[in-house]
Protein backbone atom coordinates (compact mmCIF):
# COMPACT_ATOMS: atom_id res chain seq x y z
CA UNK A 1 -55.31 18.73 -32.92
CA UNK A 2 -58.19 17.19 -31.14
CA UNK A 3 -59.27 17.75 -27.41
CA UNK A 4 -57.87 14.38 -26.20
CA UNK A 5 -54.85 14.60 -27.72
CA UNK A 6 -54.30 18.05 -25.64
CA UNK A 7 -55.69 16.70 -22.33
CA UNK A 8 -53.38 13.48 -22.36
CA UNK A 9 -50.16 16.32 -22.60
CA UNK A 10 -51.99 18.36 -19.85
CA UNK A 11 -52.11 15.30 -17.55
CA UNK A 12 -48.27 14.77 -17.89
CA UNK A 13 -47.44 18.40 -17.48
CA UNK A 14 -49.53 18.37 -14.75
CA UNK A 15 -47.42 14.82 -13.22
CA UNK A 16 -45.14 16.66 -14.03
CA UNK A 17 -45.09 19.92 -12.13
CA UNK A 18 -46.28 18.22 -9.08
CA UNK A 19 -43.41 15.89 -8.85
CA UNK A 20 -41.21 18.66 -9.12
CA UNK A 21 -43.24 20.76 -6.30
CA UNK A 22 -43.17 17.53 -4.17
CA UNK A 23 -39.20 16.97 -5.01
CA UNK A 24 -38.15 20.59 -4.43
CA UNK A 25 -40.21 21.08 -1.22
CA UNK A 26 -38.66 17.78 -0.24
CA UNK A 27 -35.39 19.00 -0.30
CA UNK A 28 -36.37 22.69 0.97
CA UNK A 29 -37.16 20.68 3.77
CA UNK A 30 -34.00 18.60 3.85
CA UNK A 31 -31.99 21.75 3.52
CA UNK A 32 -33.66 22.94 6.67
CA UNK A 33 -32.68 20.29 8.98
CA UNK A 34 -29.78 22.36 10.97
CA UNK A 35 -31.97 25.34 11.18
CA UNK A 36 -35.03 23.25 13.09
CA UNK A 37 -32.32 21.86 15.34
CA UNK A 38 -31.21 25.45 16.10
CA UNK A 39 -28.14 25.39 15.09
CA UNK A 40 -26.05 28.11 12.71
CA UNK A 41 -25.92 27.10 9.19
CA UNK A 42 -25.17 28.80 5.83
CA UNK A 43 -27.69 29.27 3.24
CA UNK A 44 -27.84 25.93 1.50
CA UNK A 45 -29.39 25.81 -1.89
CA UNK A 46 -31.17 22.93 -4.30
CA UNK A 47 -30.09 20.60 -5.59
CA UNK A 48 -26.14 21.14 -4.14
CA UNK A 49 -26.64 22.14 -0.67
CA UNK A 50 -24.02 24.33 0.94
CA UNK A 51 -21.35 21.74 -1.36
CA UNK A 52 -21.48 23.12 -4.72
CA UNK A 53 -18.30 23.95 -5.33
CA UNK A 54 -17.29 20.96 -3.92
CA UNK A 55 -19.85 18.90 -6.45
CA UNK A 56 -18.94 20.79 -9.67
CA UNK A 57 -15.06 20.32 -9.18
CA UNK A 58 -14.09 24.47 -8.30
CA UNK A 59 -12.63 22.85 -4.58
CA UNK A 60 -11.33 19.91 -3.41
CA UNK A 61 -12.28 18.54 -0.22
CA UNK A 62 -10.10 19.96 1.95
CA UNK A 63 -10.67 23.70 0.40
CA UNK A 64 -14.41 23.30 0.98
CA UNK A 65 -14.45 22.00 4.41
CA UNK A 66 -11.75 24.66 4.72
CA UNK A 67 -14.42 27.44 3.26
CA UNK A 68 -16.74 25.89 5.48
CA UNK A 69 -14.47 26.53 8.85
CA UNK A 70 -13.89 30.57 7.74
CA UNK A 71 -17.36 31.18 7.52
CA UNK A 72 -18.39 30.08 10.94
CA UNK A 73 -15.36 30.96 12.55
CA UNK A 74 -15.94 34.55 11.15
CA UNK A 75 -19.12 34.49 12.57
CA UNK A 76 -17.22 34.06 15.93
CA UNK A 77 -19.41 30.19 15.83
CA UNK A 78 -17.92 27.19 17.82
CA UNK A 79 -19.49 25.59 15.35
CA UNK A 80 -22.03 24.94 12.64
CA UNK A 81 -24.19 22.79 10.08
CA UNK A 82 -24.10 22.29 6.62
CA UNK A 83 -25.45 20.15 3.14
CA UNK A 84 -22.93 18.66 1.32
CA UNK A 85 -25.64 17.59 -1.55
CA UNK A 86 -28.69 16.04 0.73
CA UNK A 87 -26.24 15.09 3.24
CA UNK A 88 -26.17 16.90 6.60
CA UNK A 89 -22.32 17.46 7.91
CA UNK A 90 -22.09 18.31 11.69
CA UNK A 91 -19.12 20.98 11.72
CA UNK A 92 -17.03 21.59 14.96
CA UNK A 93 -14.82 24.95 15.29
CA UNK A 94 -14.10 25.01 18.73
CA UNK A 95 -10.60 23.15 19.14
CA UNK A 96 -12.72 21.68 22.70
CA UNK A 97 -15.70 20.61 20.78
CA UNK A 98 -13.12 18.43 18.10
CA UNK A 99 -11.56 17.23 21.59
CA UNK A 100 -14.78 15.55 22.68
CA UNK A 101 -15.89 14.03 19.08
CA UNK A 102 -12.04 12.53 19.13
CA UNK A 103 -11.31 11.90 22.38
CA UNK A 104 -13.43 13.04 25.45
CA UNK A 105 -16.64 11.32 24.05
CA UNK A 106 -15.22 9.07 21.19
CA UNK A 107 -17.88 5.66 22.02
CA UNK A 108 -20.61 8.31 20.61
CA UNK A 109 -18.20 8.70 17.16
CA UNK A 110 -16.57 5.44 17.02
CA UNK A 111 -16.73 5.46 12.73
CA UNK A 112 -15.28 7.25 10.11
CA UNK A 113 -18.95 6.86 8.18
CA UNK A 114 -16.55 5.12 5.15
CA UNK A 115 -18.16 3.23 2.72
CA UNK A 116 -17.59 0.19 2.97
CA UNK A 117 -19.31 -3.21 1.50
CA UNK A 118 -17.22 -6.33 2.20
CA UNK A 119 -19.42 -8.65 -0.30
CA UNK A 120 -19.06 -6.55 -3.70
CA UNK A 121 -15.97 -4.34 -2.94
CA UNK A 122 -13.95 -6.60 -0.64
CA UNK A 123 -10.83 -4.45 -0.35
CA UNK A 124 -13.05 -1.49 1.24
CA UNK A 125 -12.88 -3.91 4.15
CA UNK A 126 -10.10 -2.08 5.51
CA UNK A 127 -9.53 -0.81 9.28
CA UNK A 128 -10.17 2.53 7.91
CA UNK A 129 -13.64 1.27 7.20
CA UNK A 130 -14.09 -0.72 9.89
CA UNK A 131 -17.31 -0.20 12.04
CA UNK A 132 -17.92 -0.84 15.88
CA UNK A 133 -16.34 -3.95 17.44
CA UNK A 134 -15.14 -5.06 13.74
CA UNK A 135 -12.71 -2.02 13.85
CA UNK A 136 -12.08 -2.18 17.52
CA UNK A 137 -11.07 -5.92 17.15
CA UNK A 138 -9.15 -5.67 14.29
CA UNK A 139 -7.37 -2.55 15.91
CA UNK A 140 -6.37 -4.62 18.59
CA UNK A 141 -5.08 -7.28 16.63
CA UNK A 142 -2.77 -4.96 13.92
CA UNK A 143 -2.06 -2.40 17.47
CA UNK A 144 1.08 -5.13 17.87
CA UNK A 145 2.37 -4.50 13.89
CA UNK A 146 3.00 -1.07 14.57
CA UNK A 147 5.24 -1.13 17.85
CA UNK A 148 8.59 0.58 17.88
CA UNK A 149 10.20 -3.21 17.70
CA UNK A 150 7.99 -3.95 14.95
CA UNK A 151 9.04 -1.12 12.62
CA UNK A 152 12.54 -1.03 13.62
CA UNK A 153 12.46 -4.64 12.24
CA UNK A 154 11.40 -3.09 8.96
CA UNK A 155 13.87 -0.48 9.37
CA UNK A 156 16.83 -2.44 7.13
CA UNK A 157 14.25 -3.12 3.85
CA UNK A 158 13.60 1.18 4.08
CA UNK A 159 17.23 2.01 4.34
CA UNK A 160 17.20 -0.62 1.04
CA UNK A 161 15.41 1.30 -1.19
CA UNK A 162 17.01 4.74 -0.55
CA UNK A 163 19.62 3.04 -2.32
CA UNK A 164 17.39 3.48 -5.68
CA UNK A 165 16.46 6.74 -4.77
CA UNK A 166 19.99 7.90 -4.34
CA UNK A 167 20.88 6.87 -8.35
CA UNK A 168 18.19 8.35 -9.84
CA UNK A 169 18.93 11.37 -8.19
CA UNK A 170 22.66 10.81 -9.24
CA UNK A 171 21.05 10.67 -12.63
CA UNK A 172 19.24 13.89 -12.67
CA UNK A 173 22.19 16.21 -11.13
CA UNK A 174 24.90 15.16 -13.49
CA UNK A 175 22.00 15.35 -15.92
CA UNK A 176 21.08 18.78 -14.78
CA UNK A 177 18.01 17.98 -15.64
CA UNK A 178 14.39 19.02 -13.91
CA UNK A 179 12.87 16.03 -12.25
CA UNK A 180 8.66 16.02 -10.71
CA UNK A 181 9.32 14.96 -6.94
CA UNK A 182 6.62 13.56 -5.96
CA UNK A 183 6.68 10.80 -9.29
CA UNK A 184 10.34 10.06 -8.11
CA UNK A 185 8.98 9.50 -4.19
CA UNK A 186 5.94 8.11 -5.16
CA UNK A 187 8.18 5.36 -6.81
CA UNK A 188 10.42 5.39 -3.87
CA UNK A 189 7.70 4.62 -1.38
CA UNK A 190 5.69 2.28 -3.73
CA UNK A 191 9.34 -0.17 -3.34
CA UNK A 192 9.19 0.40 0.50
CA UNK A 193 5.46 -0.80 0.79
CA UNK A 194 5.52 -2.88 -2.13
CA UNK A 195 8.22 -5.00 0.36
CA UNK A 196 7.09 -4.14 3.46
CA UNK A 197 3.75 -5.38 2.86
CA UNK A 198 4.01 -7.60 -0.20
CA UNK A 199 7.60 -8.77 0.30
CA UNK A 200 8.30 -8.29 -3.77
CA UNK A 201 10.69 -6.51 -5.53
CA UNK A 202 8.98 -3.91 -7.44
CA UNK A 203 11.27 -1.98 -8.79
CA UNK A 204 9.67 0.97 -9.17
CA UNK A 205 12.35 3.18 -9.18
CA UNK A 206 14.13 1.25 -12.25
CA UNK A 207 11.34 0.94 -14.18
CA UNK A 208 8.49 3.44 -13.60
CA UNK A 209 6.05 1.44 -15.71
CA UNK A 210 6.12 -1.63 -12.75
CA UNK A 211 2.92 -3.29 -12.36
CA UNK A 212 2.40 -1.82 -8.71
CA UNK A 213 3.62 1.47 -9.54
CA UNK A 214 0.83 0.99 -12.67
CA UNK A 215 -1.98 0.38 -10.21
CA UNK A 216 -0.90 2.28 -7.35
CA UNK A 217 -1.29 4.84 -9.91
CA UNK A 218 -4.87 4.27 -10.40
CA UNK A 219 -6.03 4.20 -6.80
CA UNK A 220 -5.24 8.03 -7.09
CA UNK A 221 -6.10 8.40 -10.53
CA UNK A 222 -8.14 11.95 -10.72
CA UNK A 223 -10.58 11.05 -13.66
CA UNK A 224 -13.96 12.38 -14.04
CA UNK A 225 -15.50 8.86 -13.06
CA UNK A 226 -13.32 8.78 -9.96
CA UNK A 227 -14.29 12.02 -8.54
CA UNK A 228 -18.14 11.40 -9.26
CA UNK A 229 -17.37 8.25 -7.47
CA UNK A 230 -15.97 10.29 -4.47
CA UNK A 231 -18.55 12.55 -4.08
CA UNK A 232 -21.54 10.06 -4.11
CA UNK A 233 -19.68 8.73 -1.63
CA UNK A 234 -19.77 11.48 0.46
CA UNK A 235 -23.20 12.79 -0.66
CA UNK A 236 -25.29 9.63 -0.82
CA UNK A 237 -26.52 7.61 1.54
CA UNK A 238 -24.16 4.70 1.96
CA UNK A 239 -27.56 2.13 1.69
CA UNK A 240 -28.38 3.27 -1.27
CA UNK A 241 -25.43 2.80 -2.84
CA UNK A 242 -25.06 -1.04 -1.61
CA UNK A 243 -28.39 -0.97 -3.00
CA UNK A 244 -27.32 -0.58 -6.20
CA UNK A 245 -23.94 -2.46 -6.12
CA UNK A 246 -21.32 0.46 -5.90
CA UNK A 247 -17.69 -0.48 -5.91
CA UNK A 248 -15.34 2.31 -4.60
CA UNK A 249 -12.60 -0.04 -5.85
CA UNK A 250 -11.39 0.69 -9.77
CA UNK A 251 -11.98 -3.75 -10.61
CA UNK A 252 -8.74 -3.96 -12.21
CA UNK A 253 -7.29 -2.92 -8.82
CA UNK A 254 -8.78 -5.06 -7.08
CA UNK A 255 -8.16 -7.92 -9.48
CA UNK A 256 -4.48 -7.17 -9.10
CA UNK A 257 -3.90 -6.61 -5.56
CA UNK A 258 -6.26 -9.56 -4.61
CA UNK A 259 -4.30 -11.70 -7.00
CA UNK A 260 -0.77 -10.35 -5.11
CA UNK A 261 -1.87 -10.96 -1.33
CA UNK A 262 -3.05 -14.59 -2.32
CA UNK A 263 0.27 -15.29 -4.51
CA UNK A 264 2.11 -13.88 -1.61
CA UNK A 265 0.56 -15.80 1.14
CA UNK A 266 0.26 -19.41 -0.60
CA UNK A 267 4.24 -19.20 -1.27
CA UNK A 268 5.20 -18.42 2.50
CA UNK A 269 3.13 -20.65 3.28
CA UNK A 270 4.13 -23.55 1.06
CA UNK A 271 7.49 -23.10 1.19
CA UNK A 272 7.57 -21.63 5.47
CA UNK A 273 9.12 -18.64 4.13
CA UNK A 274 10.14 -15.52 6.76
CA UNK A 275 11.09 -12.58 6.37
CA UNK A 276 11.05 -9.43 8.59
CA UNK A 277 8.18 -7.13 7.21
CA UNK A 278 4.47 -6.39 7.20
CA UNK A 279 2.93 -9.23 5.63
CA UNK A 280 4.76 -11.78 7.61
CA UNK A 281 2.68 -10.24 10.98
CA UNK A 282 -0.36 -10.49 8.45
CA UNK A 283 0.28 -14.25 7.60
CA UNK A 284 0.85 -14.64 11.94
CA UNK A 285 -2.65 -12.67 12.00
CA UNK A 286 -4.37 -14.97 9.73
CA UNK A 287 -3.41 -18.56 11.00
CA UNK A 288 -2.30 -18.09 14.75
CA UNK A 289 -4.67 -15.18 15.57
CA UNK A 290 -2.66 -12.61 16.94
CA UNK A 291 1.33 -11.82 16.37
CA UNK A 292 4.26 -13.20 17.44
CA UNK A 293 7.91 -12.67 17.63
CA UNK A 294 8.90 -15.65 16.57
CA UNK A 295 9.53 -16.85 12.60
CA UNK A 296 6.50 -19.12 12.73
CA UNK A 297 3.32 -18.53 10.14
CA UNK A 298 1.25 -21.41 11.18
CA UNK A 299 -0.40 -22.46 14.36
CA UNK A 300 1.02 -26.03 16.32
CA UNK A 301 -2.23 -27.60 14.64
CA UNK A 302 -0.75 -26.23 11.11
CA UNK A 303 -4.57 -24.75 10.74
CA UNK A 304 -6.16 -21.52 10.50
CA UNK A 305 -6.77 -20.35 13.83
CA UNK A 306 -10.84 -19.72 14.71
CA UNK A 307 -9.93 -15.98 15.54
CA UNK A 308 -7.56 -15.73 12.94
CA UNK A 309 -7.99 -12.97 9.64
CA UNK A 310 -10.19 -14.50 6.37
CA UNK A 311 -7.82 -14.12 3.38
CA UNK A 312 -10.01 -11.00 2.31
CA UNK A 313 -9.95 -9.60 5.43
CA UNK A 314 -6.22 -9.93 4.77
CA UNK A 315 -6.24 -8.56 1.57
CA UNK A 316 -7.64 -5.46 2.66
CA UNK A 317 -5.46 -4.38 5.35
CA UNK A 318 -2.44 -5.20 2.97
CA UNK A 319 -4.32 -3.04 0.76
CA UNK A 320 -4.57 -0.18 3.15
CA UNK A 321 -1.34 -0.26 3.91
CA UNK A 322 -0.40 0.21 0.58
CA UNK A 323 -2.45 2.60 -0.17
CA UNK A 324 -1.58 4.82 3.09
CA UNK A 325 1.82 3.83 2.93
CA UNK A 326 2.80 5.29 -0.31
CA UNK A 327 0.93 8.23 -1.59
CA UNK A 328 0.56 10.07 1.67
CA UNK A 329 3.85 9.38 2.38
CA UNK A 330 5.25 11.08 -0.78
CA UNK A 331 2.63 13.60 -0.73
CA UNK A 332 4.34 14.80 2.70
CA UNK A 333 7.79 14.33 1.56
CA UNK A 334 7.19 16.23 -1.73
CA UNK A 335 5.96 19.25 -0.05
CA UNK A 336 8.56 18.73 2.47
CA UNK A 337 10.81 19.60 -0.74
CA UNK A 338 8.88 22.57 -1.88
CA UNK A 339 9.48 24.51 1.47
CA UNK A 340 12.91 23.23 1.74
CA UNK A 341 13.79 24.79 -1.68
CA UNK A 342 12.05 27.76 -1.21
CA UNK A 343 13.22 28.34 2.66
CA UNK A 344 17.68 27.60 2.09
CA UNK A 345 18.07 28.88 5.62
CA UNK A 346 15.54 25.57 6.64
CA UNK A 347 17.23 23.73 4.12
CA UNK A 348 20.55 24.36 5.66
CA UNK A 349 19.68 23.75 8.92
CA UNK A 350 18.78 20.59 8.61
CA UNK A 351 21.83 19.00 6.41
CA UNK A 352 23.94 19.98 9.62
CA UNK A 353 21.81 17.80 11.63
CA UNK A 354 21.62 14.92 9.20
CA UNK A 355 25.40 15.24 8.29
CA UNK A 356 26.19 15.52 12.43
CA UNK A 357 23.88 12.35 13.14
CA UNK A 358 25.20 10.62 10.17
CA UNK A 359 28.64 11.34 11.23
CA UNK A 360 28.15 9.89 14.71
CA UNK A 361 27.50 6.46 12.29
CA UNK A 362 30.50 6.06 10.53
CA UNK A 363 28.20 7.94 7.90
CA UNK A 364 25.63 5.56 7.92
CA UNK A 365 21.82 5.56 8.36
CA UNK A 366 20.58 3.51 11.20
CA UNK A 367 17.12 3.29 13.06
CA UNK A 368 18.62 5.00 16.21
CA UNK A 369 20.24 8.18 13.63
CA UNK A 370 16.59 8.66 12.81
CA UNK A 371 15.19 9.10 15.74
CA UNK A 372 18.04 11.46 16.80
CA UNK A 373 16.66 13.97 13.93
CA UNK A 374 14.52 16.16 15.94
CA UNK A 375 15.06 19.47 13.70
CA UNK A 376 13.08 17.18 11.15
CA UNK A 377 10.68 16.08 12.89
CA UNK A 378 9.82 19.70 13.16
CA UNK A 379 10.27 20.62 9.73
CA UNK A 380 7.80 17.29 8.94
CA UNK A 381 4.99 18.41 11.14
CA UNK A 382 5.09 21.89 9.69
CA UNK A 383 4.99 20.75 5.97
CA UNK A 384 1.69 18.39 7.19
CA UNK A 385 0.50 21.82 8.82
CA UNK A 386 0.82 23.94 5.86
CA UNK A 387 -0.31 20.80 3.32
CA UNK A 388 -2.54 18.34 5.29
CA UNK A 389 -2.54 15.06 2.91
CA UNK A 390 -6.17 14.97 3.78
CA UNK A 391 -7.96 18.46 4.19
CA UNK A 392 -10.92 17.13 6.66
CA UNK A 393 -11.45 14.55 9.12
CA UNK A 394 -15.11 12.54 8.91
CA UNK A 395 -16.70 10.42 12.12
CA UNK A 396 -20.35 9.36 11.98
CA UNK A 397 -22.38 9.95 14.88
CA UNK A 398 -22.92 6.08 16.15
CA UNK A 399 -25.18 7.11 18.87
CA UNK A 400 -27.44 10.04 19.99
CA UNK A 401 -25.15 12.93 21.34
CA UNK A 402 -25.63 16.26 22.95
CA UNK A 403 -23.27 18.86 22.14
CA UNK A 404 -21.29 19.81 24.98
CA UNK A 405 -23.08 23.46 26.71
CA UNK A 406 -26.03 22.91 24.42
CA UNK A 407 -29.83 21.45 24.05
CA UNK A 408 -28.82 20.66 20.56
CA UNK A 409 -28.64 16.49 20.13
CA UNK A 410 -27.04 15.26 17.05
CA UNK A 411 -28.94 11.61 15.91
CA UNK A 412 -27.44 8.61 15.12
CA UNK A 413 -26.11 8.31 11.72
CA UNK A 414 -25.18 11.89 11.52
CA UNK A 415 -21.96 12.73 9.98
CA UNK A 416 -19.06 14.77 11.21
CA UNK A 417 -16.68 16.74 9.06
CA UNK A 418 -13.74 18.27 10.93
CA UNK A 419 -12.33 21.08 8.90
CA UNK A 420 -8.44 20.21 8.95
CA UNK A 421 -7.09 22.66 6.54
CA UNK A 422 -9.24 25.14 8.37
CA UNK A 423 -8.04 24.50 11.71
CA UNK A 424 -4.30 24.51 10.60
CA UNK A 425 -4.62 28.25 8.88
CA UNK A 426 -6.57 29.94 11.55
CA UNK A 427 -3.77 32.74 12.63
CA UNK A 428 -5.52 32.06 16.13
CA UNK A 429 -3.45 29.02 16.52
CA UNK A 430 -0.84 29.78 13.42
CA UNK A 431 0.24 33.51 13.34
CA UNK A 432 1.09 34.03 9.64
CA UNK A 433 -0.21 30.74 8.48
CA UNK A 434 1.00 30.70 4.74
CA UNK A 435 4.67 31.54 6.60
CA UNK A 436 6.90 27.85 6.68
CA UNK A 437 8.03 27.99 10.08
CA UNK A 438 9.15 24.41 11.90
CA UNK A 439 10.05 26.62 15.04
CA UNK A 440 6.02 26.27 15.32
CA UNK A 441 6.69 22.92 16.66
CA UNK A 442 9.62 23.60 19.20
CA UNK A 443 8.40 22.05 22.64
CA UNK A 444 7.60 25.88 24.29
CA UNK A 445 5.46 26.66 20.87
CA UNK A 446 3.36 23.88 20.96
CA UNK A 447 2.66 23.98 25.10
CA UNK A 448 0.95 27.53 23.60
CA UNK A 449 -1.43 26.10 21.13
CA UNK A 450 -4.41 24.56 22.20
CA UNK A 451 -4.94 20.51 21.82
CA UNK A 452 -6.41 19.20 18.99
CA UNK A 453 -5.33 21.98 16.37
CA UNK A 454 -2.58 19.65 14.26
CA UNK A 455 -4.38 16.95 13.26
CA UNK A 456 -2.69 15.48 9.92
CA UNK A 457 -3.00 11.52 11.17
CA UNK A 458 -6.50 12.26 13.25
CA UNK A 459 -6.23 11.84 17.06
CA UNK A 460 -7.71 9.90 19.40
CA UNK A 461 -8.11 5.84 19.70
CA UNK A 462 -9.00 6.25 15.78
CA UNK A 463 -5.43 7.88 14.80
CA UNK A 464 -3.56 6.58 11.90
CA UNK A 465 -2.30 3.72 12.85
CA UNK A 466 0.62 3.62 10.67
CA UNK A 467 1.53 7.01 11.16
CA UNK A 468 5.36 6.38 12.86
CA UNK A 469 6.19 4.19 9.75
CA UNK A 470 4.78 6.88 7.56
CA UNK A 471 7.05 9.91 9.40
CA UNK A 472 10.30 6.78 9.49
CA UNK A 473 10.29 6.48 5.56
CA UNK A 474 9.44 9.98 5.23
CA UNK A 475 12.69 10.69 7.02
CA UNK A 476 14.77 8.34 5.55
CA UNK A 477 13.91 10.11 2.12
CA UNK A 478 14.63 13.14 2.86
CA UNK A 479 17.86 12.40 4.55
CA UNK A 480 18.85 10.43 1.66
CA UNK A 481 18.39 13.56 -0.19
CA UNK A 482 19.47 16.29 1.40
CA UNK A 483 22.65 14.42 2.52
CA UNK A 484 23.75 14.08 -0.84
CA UNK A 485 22.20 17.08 -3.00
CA UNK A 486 21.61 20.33 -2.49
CA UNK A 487 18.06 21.26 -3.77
CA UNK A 488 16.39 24.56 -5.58
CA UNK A 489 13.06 25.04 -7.31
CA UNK A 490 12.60 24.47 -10.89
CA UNK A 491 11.17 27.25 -13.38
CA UNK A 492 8.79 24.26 -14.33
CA UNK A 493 7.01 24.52 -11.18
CA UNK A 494 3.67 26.82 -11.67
CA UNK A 495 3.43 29.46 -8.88
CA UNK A 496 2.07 30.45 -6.98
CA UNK A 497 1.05 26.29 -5.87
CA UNK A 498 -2.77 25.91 -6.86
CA UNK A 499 -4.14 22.22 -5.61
CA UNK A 500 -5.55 19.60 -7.84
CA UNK A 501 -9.44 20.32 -7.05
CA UNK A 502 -10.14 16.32 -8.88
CA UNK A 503 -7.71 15.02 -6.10
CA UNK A 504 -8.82 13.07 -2.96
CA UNK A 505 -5.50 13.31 -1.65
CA UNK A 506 -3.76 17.13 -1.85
CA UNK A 507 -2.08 17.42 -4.65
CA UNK A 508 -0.12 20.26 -6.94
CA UNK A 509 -1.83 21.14 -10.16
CA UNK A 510 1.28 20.47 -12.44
CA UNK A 511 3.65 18.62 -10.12
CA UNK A 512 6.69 20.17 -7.61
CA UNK A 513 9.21 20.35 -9.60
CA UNK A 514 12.99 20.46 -8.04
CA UNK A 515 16.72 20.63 -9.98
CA UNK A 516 19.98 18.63 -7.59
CA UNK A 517 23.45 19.80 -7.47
CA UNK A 518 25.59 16.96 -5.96
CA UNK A 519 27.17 17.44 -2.74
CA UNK A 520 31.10 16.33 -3.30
């Protein structure tokens, strides 16, 4: 072996070794960005940060935010900072502190920090995405979709599809047969939004291989390459992935749903079609610039209006719609039917009411009925207490802020996690949190709570928007339900629950499984 020969291999070892000196001291430097700002932080290590658990799949999102929230609460914090790969994550404790990030001070956290890149990925162009006066404008224009009037328009197509839901559950009692809840109300909201905001049959619950059953499917799909997808999107830099083309959108979803909002629209419009549901107020949206009662789609001039939505803009608030609309929806409901069949007193309870506010109807469901149903509203809001669809909250710091009662001043750009699941099992504000209890939300128990501690939809001008439709179909299912059948747990359900640590939304690992017995 001659001299060169060793020297060349010397020089690369030596390359190297320094580039991983400069690359870990990088980082070691990275990792010490909460501690120069002075404020507490765990003990995050290379290359995962304080997120490794998160990273290598052992927690979901809302479990590690959740871990997160226990260990500075513990520490009797208001709150703290932590790495969630290179990624620095401001974390509030305080109920007060999440007031001001929401509420109090909300023009220094206008954004969600979403990824979003309208060119390649045009259906991330959602309001959820939305940045600075894009997402204030566009709130202001879909503010008018979501009134009382609005929805209670929509109200007949809900009470529609229960129609569905009631024969496959017919099916499954006189079958005495097991049946996974959430793939039966995931098909029962995929109908309601599939009309609501497509105005298409789609027959979900008939045929549970229908196209937008198929792809709704996928959006939630928890493969490998979607949840390396979610967590360079919450551990990267959101420039660097636009540098390199990242699509948060599976293609053939997009393909499909971009293809279905531009079918949709060219029909109504050909043919001056109306009908009472989400997409007409779209169509109103996109060529008169802002909604109207009336059955009209097009301007006086026939034209798009100047202010009015582009088609892809369009697109992607159909898209988010659908996407809210169905899964979170069901999610809720389902675990609405786990406590239910595991609490008979609860479940009891609230047949009288539906059966009492049914039977002030000539036995029939009506807009006004469900509004009337106030024992489930509480039993609703405890379910997304105990089982948060999402388990954090995220704003982005859009300009420089000082922490309320501190010197500490959190740049712009800086992201905000706000621990949900945390905040909704700290027995500060939940005695017995792991205890269903919808008395938690009687009027005296919530005046006792501090604001700001049940946050399922957010709060502040950045709360779901859609969150009344969501709780209307939500109650609509599980009148349609409980009216009819009474409900108990299946031996096919695994206890105790574990969560699905690949899913973004919170999910069972092996489904809630429930067994009907028809009410004569």
């Amino acid at each position: 072996m001659n001299m060169s020969y060793i020297l060349d291999h010397l020089d690369v070892l030596g390359i190297v070794v320094a580039t991983v000196v400069v690359v870990v001291g990088f980082l070691k430097w990275k990792f010490s960005y909460w501690s120069r700002l002075g404020l507490p932080t765990i003990n995050p290590t290379i290359p995962f940060g304080d997120g490794k658990k998160l990273i290598v799949g052992e927690h979901s999102i809302g479990e590690q935010f959740e871990e997160f929230y226990e260990n500075f609460k513990a520490r009797g914090l208001k709150h703290g900072g932590v790495h969630v790969g290179v990624k620095p994550f401001y974390i509030p404790i305080d109920p007060e502190l999440v007031k001001h990030i929401l509420l109090k001070d909300f023009q220094h956290f206008v954004n969600r920090g979403s990824y979003i890149d309208e060119v390649n990925d045009p259906l991330s162009g959602h309001i959820l995405s939305m940045e600075d006066n894009r997402w204030k404008n566009m709130r202001a224009k879909l503010t008018p979709t979501f009134t009382s009037g609005k929805i209670k328009m929509m109200f007949e197509t809900l009470a529609k599809c229960s129609v569905g839901l009631k024969t496959l559950m017919d099916e499954s009692a006189t079958n005495r047969s097991s049946i996974d809840i959430k793939e039966i109300l995931a098909r029962f909201t995929t109908d309601i939004i599939g009309s609501v905001a497509f105005g298409l049959d789609c027959n979900s619950l008939k045929d549970p291989d229908a196209l937008f059953r198929k792809y709704g499917k996928k959006i939630f799909a928890a493969t490998p390459l979607e949840r390396v997808k979610l967590v360079l999107q919450f551990g990267v830099p959101h420039r660097v992935l636009k540098m390199f083309k990242f699509k948060a959108t599976n293609p053939d979803v997009e393909k499909f749903f971009m293809k279905a909002v531009k079918d949709t629209v060219a029909h109504r419009e050909k043919n001056n079609i109306y009908r009472k549901d989400f997409m007409h107020l779209l169509i109103q949206l996109k060529n008169k610039g802002a909604v109207s009662d009336d059955d009209k789609i097009l301007n006086e001039q026939g034209k798009t209006a100047e202010n009015g939505l582009t088609m892809n803009e369009l697109a992607a608030q159909a898209f988010i719609f659908f996407l809210g609309g169905f899964e979170t929806s069901a999610t809720t409901m389902t675990f609405a039917m786990y406590e239910i069949a595991t609490n008979p007193h609860v479940q009891d309870k609230l047949r009288e009411e539906i059966n009492t506010v049914f039977g002030k109807n000539n036995d029939q469901m009506s807009y006004d009925g469900m509004m009337k149903l106030t024992y489930m509203d509480k039993v609703l809001n405890e379910t997304l207490r105990k089982h948060p669809p999402f388990g954090v909250i995220t704003r982005q710091c859009s300009k420089d802020y000082t922490i309320p009662n501190t010197q500490i001043t959190l740049k712009k750009g800086i992201d905000v996690g706000i621990p949900v699941l945390g905040i909704h099992k700290d027995p500060e504000y939940y005695p017995n949190p792991e205890i269903f209890d919808p008395e938690r939300f009687s009027e005296e128990n919530k005046s006792l709570r501090p604001a700001f501690t049940w946050l399922p939809f957010g709060d502040g001008p950045r709360i779901c928007i859609g969150l009344r439709f969501g709780l209307l179909q939500s109650k609509v299912g599980l009148a349609t339900i409980l009216k009819n059948y009474k409900i108990k747990l299946s031996q096919k359900t695994k206890l105790p629950l574990t969560m699905d640590k690949q899913a973004l939304v919170t999910t069972t690992d092996g489904g809630i499984w429930i067994e009907a017995e028809k009410i004569n």
